[in-house]
C-alpha atoms as a PDB file:
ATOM      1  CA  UNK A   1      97.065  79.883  73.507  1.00  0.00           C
ATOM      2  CA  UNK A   2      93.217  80.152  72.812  1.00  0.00           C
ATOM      3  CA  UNK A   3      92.692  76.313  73.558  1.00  0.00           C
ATOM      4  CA  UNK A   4      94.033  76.863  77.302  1.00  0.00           C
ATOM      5  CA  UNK A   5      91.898  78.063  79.962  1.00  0.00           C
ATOM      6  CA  UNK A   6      91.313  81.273  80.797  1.00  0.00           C
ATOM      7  CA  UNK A   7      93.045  81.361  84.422  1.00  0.00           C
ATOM      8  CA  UNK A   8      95.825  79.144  82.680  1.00  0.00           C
ATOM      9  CA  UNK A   9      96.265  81.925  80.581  1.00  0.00           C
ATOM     10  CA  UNK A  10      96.278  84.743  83.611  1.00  0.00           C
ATOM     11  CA  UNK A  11      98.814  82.860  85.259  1.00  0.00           C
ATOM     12  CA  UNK A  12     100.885  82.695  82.193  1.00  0.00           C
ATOM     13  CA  UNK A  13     100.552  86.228  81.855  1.00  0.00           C
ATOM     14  CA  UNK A  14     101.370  87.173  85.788  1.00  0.00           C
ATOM     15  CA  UNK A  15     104.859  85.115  85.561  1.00  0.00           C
ATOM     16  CA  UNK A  16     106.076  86.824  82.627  1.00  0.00           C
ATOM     17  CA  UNK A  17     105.689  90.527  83.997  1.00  0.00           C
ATOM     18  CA  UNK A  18     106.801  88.826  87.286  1.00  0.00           C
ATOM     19  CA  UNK A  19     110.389  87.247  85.096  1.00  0.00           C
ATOM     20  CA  UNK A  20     110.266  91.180  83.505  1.00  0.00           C
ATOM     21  CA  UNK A  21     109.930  93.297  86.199  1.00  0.00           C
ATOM     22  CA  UNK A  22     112.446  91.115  88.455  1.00  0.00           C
ATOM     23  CA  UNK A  23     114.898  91.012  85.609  1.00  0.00           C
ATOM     24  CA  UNK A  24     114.853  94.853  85.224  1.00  0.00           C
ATOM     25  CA  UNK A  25     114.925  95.232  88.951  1.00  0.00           C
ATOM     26  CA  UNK A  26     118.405  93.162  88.884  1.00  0.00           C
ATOM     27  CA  UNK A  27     119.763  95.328  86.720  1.00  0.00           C
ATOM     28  CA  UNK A  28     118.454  98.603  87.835  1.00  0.00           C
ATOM     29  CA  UNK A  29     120.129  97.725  91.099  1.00  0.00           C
ATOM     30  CA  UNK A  30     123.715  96.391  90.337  1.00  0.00           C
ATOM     31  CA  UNK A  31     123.941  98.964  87.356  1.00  0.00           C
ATOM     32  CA  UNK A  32     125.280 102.182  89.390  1.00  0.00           C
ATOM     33  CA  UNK A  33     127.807 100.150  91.213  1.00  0.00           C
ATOM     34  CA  UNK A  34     129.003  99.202  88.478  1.00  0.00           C
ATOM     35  CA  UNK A  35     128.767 102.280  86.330  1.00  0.00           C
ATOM     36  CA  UNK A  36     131.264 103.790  89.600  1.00  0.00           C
ATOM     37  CA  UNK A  37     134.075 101.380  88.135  1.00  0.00           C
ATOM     38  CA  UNK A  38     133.957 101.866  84.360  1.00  0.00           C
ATOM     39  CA  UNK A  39     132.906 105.192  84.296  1.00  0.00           C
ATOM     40  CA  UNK A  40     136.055 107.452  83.379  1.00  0.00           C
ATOM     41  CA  UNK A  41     137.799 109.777  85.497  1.00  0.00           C
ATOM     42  CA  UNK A  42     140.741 110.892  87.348  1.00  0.00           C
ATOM     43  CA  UNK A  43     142.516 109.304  90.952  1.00  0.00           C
ATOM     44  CA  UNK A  44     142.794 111.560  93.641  1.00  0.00           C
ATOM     45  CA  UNK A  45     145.796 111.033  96.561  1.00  0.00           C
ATOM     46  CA  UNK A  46     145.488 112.377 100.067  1.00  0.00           C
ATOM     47  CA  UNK A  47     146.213 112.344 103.246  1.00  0.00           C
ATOM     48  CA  UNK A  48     143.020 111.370 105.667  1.00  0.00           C
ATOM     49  CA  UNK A  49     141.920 109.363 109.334  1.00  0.00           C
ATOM     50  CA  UNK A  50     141.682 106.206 110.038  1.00  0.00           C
ATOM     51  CA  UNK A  51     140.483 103.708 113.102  1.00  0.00           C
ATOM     52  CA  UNK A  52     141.438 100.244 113.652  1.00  0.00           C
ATOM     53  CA  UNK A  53     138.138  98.632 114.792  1.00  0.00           C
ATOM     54  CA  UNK A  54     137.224  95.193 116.790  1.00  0.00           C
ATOM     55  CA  UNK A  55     135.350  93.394 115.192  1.00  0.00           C
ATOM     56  CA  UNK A  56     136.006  94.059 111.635  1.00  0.00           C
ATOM     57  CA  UNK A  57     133.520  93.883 108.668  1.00  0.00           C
ATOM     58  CA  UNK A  58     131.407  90.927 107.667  1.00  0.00           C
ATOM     59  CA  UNK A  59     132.559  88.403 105.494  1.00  0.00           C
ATOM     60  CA  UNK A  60     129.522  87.073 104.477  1.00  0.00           C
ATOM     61  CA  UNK A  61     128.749  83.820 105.483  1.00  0.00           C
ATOM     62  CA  UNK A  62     131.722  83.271 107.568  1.00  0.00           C
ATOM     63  CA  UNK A  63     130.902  85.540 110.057  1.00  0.00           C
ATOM     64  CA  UNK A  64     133.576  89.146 111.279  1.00  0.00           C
ATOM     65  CA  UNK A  65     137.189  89.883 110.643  1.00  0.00           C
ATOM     66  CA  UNK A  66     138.969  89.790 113.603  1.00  0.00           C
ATOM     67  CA  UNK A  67     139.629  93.586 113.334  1.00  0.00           C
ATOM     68  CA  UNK A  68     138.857  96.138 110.667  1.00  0.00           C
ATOM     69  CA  UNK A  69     140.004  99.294 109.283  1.00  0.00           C
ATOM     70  CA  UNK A  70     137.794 102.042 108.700  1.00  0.00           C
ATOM     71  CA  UNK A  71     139.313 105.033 106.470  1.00  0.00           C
ATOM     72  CA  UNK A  72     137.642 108.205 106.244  1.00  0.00           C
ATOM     73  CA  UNK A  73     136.724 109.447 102.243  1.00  0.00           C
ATOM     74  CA  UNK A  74     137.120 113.101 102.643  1.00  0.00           C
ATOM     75  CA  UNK A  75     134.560 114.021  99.573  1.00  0.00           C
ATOM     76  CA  UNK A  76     131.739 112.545 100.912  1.00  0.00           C
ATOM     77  CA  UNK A  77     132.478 111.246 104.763  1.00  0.00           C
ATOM     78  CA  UNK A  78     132.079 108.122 103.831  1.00  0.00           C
ATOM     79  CA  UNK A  79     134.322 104.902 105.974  1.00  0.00           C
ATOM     80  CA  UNK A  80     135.837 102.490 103.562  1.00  0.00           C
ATOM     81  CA  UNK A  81     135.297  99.796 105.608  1.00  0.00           C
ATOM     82  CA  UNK A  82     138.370  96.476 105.249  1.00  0.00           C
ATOM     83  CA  UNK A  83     139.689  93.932 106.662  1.00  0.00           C
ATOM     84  CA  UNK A  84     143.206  94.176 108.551  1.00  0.00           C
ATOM     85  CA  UNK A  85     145.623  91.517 110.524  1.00  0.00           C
ATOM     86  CA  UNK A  86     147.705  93.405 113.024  1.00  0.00           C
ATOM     87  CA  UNK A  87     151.051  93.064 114.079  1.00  0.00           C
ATOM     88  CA  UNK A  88     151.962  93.481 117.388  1.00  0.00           C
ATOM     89  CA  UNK A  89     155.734  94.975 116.741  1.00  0.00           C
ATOM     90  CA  UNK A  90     153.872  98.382 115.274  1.00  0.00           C
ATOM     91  CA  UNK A  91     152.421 100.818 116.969  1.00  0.00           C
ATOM     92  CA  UNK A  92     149.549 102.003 114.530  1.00  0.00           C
ATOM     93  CA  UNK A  93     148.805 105.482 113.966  1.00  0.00           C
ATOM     94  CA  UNK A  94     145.649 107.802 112.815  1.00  0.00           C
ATOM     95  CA  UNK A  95     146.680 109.018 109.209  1.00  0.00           C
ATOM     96  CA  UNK A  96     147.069 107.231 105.851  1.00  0.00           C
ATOM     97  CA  UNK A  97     147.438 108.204 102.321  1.00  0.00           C
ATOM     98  CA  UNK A  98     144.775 107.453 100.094  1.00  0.00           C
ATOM     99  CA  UNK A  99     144.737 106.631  96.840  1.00  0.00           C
ATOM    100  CA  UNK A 100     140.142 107.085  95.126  1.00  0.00           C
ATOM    101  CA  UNK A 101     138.851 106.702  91.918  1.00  0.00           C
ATOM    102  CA  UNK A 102     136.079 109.340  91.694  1.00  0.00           C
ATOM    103  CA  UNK A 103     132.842 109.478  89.855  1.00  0.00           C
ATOM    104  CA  UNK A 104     129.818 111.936  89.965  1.00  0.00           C
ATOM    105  CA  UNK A 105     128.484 108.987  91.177  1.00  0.00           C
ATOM    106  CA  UNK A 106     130.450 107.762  93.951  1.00  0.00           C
ATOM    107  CA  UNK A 107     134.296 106.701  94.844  1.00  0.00           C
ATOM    108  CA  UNK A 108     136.231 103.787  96.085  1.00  0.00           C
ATOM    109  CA  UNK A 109     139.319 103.088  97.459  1.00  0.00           C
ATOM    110  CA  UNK A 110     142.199 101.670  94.841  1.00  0.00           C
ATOM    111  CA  UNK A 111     145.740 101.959  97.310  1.00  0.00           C
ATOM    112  CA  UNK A 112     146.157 102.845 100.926  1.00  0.00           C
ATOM    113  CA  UNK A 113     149.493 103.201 102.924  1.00  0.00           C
ATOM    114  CA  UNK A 114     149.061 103.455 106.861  1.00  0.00           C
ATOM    115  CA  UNK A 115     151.791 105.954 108.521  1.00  0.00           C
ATOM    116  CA  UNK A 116     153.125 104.068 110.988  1.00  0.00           C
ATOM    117  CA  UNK A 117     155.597 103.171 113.729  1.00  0.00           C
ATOM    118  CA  UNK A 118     157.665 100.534 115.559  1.00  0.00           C
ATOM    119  CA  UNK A 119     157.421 100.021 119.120  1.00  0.00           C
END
């Protein structure tokens, strides 16, 4: 290491605490998502709103869902935001029953059932 120059050496130096500090930012930032899925608690079920949107949520890449469903968490007003196909033979309504996993740190949706109707 002594036989290298000395900016060889500084640049050696800056990419490691760059490859450090970008590794522990990685984790830093996926570890309380995940810590919301592992983390042990109890389900809650409930009744709560809905709204059936157009256009849906992103799917990355391939651009919108056709239409979405947003479903209102009662804890924290928060709008579980998914993907839905409708079908035309049922008339949609504004309640569903809710099944969340909840942490101290957050919740997300395991089971919904939309209370609907036929036309």
């Amino acid at each position: 290491m002594l036989k290298k120059s000395f900016l060889e050496r500084i640049k050696q130096y800056l990419a490691r605490a760059f490859m450090i500090f970008s590794f522990n930012l990685l984790i830093f930032l996926v570890l309380p998502a995940e810590i919301i899925y592992f983390y042990p608690t109890e389900y809650k079920t409930y009744t709560t709103e809905y709204k059936i949107t157009t256009p849906g949520p992103s799917r990355g890449r391939h651009g919108r869902c056709k239409h979405g469903l947003k479903i209102l968490d009662k804890d924290n007003n928060y709008y579980f935001f998914l993907c839905i196909n409708l079908n035309d033979k049922i008339k949609y309504g504004t309640k569903a029953q809710v099944r969340v996993k909840e942490t101290p740190i957050g919740s997300y949706l395991t089971d919904y059932k939309l209370f609907v109707t036929s036309k």
